[in-house]
Protein backbone atom coordinates (compact mmCIF):
# COMPACT_ATOMS: atom_id res chain seq x y z
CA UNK A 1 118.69 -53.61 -65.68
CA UNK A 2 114.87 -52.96 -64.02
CA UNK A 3 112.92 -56.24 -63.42
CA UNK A 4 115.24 -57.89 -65.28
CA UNK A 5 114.99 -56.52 -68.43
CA UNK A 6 117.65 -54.75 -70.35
CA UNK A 7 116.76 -50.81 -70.04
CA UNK A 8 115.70 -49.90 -74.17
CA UNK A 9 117.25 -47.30 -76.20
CA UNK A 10 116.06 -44.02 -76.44
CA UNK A 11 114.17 -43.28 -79.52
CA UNK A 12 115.42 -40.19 -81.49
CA UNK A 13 112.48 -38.86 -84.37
CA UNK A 14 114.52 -36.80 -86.77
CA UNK A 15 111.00 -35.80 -88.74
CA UNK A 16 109.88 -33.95 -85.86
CA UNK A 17 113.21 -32.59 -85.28
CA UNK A 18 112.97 -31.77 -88.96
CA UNK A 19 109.66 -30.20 -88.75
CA UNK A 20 110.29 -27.74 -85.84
CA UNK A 21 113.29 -26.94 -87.65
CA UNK A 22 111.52 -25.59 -90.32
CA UNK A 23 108.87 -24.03 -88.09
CA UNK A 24 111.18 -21.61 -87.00
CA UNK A 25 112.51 -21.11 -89.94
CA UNK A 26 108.90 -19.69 -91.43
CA UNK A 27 108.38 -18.10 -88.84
CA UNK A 28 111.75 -16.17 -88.86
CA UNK A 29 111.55 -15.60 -92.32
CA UNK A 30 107.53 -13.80 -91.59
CA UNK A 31 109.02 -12.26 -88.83
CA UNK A 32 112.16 -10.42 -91.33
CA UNK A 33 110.11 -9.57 -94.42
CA UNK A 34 110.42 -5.73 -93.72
CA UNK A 35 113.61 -6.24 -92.82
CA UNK A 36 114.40 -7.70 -95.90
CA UNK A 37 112.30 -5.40 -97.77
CA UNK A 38 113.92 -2.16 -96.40
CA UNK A 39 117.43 -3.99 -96.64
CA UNK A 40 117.11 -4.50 -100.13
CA UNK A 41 116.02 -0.73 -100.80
CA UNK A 42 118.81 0.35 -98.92
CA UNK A 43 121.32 -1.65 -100.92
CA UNK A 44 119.76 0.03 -104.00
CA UNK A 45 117.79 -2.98 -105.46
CA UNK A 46 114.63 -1.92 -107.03
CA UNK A 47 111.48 -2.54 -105.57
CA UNK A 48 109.01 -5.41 -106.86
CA UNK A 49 106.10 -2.64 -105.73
CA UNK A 50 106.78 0.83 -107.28
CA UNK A 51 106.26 4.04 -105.36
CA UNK A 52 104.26 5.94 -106.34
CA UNK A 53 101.93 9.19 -105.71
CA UNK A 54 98.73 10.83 -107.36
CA UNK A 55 97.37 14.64 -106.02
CA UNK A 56 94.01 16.35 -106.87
CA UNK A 57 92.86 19.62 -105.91
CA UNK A 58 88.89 19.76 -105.27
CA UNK A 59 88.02 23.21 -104.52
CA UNK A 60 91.04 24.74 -102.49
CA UNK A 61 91.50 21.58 -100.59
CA UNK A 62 94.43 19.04 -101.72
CA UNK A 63 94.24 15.68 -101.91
CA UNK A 64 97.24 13.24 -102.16
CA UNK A 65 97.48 9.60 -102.18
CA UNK A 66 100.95 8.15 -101.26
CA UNK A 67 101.48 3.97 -102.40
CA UNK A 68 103.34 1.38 -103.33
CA UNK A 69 102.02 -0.60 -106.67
CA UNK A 70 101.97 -4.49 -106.23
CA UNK A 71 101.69 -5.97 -109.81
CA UNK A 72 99.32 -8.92 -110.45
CA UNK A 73 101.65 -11.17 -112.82
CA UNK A 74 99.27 -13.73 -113.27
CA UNK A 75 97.87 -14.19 -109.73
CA UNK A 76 94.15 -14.52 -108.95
CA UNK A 77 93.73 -11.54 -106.88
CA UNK A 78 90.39 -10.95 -105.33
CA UNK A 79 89.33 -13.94 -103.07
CA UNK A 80 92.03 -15.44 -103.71
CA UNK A 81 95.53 -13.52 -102.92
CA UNK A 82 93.05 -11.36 -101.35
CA UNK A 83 91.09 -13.33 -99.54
CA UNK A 84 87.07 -12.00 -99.21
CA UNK A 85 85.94 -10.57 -95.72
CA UNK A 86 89.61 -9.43 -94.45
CA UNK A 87 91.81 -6.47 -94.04
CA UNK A 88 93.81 -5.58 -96.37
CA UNK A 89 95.87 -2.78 -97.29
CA UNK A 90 95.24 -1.37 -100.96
CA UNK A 91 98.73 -1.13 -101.77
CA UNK A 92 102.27 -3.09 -100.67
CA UNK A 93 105.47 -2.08 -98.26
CA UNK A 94 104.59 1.10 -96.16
CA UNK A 95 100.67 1.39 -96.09
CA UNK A 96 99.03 3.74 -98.31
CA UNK A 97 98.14 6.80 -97.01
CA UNK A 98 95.35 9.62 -97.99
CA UNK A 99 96.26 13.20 -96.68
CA UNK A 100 93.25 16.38 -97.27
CA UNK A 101 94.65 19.81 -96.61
CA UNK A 102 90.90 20.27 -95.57
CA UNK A 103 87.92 18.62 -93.89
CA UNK A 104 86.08 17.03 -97.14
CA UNK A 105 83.13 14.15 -97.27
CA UNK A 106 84.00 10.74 -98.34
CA UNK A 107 81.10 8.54 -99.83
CA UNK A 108 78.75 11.17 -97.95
CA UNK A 109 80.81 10.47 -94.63
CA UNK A 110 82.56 13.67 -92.79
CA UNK A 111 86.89 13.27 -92.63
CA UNK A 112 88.38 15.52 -90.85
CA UNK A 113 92.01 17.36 -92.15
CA UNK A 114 95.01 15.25 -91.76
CA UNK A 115 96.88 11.91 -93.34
CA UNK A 116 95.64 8.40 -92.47
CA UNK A 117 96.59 4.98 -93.55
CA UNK A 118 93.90 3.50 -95.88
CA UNK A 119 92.69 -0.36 -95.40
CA UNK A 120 90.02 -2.14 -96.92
CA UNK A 121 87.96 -5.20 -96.61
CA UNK A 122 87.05 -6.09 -99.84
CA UNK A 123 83.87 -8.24 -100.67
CA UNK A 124 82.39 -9.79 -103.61
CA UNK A 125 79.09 -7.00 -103.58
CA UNK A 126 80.84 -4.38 -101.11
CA UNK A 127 83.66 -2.77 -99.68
CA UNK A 128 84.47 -1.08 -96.69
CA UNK A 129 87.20 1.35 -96.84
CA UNK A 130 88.89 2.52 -93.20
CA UNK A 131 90.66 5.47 -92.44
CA UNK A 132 93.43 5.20 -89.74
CA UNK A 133 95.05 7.74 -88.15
CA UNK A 134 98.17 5.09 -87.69
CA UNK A 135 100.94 5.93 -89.88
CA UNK A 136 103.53 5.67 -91.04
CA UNK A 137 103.25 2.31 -90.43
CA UNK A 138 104.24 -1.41 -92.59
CA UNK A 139 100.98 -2.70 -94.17
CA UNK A 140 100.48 -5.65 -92.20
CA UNK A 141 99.11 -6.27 -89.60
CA UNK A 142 96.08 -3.68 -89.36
CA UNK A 143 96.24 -1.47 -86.66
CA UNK A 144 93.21 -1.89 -84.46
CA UNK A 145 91.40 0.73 -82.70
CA UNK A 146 92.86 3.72 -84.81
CA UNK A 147 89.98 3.89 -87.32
CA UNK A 148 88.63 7.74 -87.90
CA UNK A 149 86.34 6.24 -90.20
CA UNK A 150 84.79 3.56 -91.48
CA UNK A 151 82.89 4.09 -95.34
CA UNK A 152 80.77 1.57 -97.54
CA UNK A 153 82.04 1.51 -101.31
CA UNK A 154 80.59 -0.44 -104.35
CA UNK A 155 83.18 -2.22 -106.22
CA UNK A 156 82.37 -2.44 -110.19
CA UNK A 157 83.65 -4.31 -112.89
CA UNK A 158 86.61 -2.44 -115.10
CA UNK A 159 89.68 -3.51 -117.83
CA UNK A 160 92.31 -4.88 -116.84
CA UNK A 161 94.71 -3.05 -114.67
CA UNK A 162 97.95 -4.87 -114.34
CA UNK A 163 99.74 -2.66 -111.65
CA UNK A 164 97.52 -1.45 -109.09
CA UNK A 165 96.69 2.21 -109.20
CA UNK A 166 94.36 5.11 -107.98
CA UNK A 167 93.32 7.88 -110.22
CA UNK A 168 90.42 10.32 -110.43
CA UNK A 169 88.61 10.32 -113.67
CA UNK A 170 86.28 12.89 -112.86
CA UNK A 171 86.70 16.20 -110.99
CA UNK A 172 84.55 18.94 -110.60
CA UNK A 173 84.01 21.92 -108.73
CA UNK A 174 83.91 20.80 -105.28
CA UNK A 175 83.76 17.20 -106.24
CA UNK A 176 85.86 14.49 -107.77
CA UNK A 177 85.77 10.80 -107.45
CA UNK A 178 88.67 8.48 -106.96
CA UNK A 179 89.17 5.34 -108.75
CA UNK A 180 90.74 2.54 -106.56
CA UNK A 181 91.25 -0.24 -109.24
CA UNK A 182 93.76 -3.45 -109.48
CA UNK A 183 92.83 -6.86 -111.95
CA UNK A 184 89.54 -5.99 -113.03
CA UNK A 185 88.06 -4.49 -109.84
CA UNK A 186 87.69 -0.95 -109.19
CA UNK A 187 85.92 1.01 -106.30
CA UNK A 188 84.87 4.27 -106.69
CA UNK A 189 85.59 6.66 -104.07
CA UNK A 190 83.74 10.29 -104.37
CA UNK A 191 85.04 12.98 -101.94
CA UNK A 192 83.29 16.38 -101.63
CA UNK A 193 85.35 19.71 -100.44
CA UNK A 194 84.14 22.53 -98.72
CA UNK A 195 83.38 25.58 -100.47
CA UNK A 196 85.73 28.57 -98.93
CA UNK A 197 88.24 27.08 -96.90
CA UNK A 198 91.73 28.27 -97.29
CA UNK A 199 93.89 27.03 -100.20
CA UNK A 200 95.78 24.09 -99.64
CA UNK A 201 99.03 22.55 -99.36
């Protein structure tokens, strides 16, 4: 009894009990997606995003582009599953990667030898395409302050492409240009070799 008055029940709220409940378990389940991802490789299920690899020669220098192939299924894709104005990686599971045997130009823009993850920020009039020297690493989140370059692309209107996939359609001499394209948006990637280097590999 205080001042006379019975002391009141305590109150429970099960919603917000509820609610952090399932706080956690969102964030948990964020927080095991790679796990999940590699445990379900590793147990020999197959993999929603394909592996999957495309090399070009330009000159003597090699050029090899390593990925995983998310498939649209429907989805809105560009500002929309990928939103407008933020990083993204071009790709699903381990980040993509770009490895030249030699220093070559991309878009006009010097890149030295060596593999990098690749990243974009896609826009509705322009792209910028980042080279990181981070990797191997998961493609989310972006790995800040390992850009080797930063390039501006032009993405154009193409057919449908229902898995996503880079190719080059054209190649020649010491030049070729690589096709980034997903939905019905692809970005066009030129890279130039240098004439006389040694061959690659």
């Amino acid at each position: 009894m205080v001042g006379g008055e019975a002391a009141r029940p305590r109150v429970r709220h099960p919603r917000r009990r509820l609610l952090s409940a399932a706080a956690l378990v969102a964030l948990a389940s964020s927080a095991l997606g790679p796990v999940r991802s590699a445990s379900a490789q590793a147990s020999g299920a197959p993999r929603r995003s394909q592996r999957a690899a495309v090399m070009q020669m330009i000159g003597t220098t090699r050029v090899e582009i390593t990925y995983s192939r998310p498939v649209a299924r429907g989805r809105n894709l560009f500002g929309a599953l990928v939103p407008w104005g933020r990083v993204w990686n071009p790709g699903a599971d381990t980040a993509t990667t770009v490895r030249v045997s030699a220093p070559v130009r991309v878009n006009g823009a010097p890149l030295p030898a060596g593999t990098y993850s690749l990243w974009a920020i896609p826009g509705e009039r322009e792209w910028t395409l980042i080279f990181s020297s981070a990797q191997p690493v998961w493609h989310v989140p972006y790995p800040e302050g390992q850009d080797v370059l930063r390039i501006r692309a032009v993405p154009q209107a193409g057919a449908h492409m229902e898995t996503l996939a880079y190719y080059f359609p054209m190649v020649d001499g010491l030049a070729a240009v690589l096709h980034l394209h997903w939905g019905e948006v692809l970005v066009p990637i030129r890279i130039e070799a240098e004439a006389g280097v040694p061959g690659g590999g």
